[in-house]
Protein backbone atom coordinates (compact mmCIF):
# COMPACT_ATOMS: atom_id res chain seq x y z
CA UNK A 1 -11.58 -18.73 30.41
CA UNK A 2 -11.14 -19.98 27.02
CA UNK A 3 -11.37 -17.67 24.30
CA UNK A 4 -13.14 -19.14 21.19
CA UNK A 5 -11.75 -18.67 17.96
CA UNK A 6 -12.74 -16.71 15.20
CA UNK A 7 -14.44 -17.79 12.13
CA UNK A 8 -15.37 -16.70 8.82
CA UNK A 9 -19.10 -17.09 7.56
CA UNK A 10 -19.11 -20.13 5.72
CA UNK A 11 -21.80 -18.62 3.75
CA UNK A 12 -19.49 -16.43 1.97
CA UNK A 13 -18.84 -17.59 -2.00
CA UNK A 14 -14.98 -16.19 -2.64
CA UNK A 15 -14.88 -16.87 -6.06
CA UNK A 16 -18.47 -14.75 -6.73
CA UNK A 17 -17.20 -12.08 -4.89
CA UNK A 18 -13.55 -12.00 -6.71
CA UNK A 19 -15.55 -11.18 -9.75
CA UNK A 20 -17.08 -8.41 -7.79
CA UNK A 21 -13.81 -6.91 -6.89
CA UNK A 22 -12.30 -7.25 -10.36
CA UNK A 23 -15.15 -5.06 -11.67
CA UNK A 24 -14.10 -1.72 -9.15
CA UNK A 25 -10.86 -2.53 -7.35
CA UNK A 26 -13.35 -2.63 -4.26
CA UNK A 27 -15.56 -4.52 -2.68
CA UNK A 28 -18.20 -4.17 0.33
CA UNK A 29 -18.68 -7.86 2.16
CA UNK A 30 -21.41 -8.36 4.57
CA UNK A 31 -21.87 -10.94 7.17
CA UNK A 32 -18.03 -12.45 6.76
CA UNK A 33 -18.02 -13.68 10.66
CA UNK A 34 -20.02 -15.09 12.99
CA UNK A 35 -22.50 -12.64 14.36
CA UNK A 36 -21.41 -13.73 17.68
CA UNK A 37 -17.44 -13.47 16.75
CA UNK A 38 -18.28 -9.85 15.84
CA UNK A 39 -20.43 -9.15 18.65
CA UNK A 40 -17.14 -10.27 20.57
CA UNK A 41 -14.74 -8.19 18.90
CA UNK A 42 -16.86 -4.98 19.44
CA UNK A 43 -17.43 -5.82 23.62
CA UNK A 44 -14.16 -5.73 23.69
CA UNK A 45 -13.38 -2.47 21.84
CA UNK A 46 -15.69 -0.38 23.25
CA UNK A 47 -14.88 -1.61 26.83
CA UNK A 48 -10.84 -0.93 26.63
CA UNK A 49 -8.89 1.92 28.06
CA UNK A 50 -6.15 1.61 25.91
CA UNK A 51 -7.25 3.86 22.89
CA UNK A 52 -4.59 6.70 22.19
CA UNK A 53 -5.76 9.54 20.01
CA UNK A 54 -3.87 9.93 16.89
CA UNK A 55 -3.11 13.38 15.02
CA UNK A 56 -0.24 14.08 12.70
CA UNK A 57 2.13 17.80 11.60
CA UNK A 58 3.48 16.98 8.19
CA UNK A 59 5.36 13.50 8.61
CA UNK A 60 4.92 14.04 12.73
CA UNK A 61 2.51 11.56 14.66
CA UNK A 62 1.43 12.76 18.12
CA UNK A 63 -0.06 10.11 20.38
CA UNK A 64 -2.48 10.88 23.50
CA UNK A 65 -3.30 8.74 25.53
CA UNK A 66 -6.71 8.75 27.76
CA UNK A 67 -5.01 10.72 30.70
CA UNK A 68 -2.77 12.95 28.55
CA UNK A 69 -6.82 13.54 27.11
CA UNK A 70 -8.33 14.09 30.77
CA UNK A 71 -4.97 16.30 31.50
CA UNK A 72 -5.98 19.21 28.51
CA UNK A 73 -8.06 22.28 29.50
CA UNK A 74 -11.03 23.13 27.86
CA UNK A 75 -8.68 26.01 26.45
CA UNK A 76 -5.36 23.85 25.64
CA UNK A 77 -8.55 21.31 23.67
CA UNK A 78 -9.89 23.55 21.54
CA UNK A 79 -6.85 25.48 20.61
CA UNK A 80 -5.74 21.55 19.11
CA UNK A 81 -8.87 20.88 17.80
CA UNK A 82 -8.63 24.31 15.96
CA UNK A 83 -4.91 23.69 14.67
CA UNK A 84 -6.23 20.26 13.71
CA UNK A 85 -8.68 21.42 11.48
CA UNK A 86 -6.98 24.46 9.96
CA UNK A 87 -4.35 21.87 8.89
CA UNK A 88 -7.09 19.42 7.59
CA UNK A 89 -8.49 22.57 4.58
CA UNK A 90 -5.25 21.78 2.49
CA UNK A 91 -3.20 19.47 4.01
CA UNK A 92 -3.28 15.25 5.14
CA UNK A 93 -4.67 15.19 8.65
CA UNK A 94 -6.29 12.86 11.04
CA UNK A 95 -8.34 12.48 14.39
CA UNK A 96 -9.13 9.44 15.73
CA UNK A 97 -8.19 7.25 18.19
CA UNK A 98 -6.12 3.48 17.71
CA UNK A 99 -4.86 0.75 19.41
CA UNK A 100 -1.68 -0.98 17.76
CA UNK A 101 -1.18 -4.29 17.25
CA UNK A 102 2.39 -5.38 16.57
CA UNK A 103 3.09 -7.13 12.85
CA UNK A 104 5.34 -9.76 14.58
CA UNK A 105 3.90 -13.08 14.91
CA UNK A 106 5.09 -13.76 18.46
CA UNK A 107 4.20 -10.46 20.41
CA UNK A 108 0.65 -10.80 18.95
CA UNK A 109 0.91 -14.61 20.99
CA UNK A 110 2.16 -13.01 23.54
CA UNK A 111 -0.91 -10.51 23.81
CA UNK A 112 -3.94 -11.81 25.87
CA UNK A 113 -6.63 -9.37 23.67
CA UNK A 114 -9.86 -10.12 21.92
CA UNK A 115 -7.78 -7.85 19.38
CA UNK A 116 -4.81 -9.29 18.73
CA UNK A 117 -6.39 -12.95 18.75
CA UNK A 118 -8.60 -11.14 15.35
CA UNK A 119 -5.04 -9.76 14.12
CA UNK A 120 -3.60 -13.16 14.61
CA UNK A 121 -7.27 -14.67 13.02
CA UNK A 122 -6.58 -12.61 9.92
CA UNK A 123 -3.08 -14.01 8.95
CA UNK A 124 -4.70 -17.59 9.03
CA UNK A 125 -4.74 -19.43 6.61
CA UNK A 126 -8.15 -19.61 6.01
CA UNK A 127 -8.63 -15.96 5.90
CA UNK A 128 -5.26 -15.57 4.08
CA UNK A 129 -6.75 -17.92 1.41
CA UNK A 130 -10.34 -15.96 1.16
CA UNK A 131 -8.74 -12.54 1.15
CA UNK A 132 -5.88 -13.71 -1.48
CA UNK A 133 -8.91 -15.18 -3.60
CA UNK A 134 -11.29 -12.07 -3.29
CA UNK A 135 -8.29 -9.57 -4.15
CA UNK A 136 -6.63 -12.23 -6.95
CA UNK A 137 -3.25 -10.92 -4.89
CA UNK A 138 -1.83 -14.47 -4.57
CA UNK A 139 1.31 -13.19 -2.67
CA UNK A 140 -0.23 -11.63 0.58
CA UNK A 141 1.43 -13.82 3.13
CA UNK A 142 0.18 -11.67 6.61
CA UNK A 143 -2.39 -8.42 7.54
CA UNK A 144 -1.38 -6.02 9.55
CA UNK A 145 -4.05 -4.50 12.11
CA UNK A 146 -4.87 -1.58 14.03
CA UNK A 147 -8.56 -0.85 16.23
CA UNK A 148 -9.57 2.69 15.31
CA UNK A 149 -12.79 4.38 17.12
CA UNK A 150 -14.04 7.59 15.45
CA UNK A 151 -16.09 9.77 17.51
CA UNK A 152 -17.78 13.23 16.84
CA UNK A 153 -15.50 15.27 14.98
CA UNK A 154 -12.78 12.55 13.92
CA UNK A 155 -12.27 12.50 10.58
CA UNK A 156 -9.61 11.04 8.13
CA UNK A 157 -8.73 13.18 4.96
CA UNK A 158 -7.77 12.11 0.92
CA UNK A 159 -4.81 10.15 0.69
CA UNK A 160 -3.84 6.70 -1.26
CA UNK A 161 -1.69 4.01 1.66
CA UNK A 162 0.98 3.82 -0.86
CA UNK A 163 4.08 3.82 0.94
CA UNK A 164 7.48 2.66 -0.46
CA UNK A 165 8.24 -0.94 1.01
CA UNK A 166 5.18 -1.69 2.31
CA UNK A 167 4.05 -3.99 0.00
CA UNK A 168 0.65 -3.01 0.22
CA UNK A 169 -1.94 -5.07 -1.86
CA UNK A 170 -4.76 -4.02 -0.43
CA UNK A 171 -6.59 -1.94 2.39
CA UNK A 172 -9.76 -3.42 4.49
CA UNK A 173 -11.71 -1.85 7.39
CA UNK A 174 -13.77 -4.02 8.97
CA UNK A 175 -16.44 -2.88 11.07
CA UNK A 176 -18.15 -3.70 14.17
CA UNK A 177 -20.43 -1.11 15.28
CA UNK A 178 -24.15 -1.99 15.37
CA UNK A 179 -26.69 -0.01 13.86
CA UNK A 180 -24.36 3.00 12.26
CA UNK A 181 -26.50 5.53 10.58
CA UNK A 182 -25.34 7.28 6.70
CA UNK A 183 -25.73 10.45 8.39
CA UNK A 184 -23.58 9.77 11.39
CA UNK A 185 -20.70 10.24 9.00
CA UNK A 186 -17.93 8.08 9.02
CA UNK A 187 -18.18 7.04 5.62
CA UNK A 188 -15.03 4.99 3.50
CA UNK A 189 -15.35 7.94 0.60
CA UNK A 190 -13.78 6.81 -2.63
CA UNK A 191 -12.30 10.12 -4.61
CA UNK A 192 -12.29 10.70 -8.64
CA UNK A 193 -9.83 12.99 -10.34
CA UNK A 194 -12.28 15.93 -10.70
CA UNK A 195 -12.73 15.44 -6.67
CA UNK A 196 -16.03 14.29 -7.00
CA UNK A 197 -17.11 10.96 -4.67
CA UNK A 198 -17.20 7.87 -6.97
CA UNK A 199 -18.21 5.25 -3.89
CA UNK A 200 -18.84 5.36 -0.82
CA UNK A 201 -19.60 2.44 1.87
CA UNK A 202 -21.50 3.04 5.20
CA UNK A 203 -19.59 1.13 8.33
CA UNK A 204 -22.34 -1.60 8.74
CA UNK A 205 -21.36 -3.89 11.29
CA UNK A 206 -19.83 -7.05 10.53
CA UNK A 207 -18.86 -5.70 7.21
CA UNK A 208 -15.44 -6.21 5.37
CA UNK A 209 -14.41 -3.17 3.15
CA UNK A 210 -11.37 -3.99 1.22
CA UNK A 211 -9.74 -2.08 -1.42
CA UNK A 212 -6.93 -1.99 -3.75
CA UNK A 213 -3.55 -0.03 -2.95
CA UNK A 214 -3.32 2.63 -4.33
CA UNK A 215 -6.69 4.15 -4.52
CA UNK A 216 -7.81 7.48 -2.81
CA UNK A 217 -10.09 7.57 -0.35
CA UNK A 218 -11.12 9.57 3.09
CA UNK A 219 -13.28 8.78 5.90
CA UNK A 220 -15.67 11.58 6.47
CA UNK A 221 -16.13 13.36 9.53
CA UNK A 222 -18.53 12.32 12.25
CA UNK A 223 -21.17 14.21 13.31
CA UNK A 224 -21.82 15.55 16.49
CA UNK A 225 -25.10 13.94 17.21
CA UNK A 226 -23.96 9.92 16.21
CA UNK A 227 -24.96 8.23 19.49
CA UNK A 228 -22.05 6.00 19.26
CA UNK A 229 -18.11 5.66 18.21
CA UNK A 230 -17.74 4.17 14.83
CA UNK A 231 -15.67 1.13 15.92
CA UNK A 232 -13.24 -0.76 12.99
CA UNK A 233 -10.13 -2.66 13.14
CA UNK A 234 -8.13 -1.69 10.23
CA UNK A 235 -4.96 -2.41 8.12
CA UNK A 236 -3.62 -3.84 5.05
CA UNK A 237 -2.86 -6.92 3.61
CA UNK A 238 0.50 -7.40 2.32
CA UNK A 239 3.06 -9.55 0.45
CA UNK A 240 6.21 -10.84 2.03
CA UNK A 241 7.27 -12.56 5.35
CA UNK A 242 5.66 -11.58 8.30
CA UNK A 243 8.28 -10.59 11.19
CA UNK A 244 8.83 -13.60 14.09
């Protein structure tokens, strides 16, 4: 079967929405594909088996996959769950789960997924030339990409994505879950120095958060009661050549 491609809502006015971004260094973007492009994107998230659940100690990542999951004991899960969150009071810590998409042009053709056809759709040109004109970062060249799925509990703490030759312009999330409630949590939080919230931008679907690196930020925990997963594909868009 033929895949179609995706495509950006030609509704969208890049130049009005530059000025937008200019004002706060972040920007909230409704409707940017299809409905039926997004509709796509999210099938296909929510009906994969390849999600891994992420956590880190210190600089450590730790990577489960859905049997390593299955394989824990209602004991071994919330002894982790309880280190998890004892680390998340002071320190940087995260729960969530992610699929990977390489950065190299090639293994992303090489990858027969709804997913990495979006990850190849966002290092277009066309959406290379919207997102350079929106950000007014006229060397991005490629966007990186990763699916992440929150469920209850999963949370993301403060930090800023500024890491040494990355080249980082700017962050986006863009999300695909339909009908995401403020209260379910999983709100983009946007810190201020005296750790007050400045911003913060409910994951409506088809929506296109993007944000300039460095800035700190969290994504609040979700609640126990959301119905759903709070479904994104997220990344950053950044300058220099992307690897073959």
């Amino acid at each position: 079967m033929t895949l179609k491609p995706f495509r950006l809502n030609p509704g969208l006015n890049a130049e009005m929405l530059a000025k937008r971004y200019r004002e706060r260094r972040r920007l909230h973007i409704p409707n940017v594909l299809h409905t039926e492009d997004a509709e796509c994107l999210y099938r296909s998230l929510r009906a994969s088996n390849d999600w891994k659940l992420v956590i880190n100690q210190g600089d450590k990542l730790f990577e489960l996959d859905r049997a390593a999951q299955a394989a824990l004991s209602r004991e071994q899960r919330t002894a982790l769950d309880h280190a998890i969150y004892k680390s998340a009071r002071t320190d940087f810590q995260y729960q969530y789960e992610t699929i990977r998409v390489p950065d190299g042009r090639l293994e992303r053709q090489s990858q027969d997924s709804v997913l990495s056809r979006f990850a190849q759709f966002l290092s277009s040109d066309p959406a290379i030339y919207f997102l350079k004109t929106v950000t007014g970062e006229r060397d991005i060249s490629f966007a990186d990409a990763q699916a992440t799925a929150y469920g209850p509990g999963h949370f993301l703490t403060r930090h800023d994505d500024a890491v040494e030759g990355k080249s980082r312009r700017a962050a986006y999330v863009f999300n695909v879950t339909p009908a995401w409630r403020a209260e379910w949590g999983g709100l983009l939080l946007f810190h201020g120095s005296d750790q007050q919230v400045e911003e913060g931008f409910s994951p409506a679907f088809n929506a296109l958060n993007i944000f300039s690196v460095p800035q700190p930020h969290s994504v609040s925990s979700v609640a126990p009661f959301a119905p759903n997963r709070r479904y994104s594909v997220t990344g950053w868009l950044r300058a220099g050549t992307q690897p073959e």
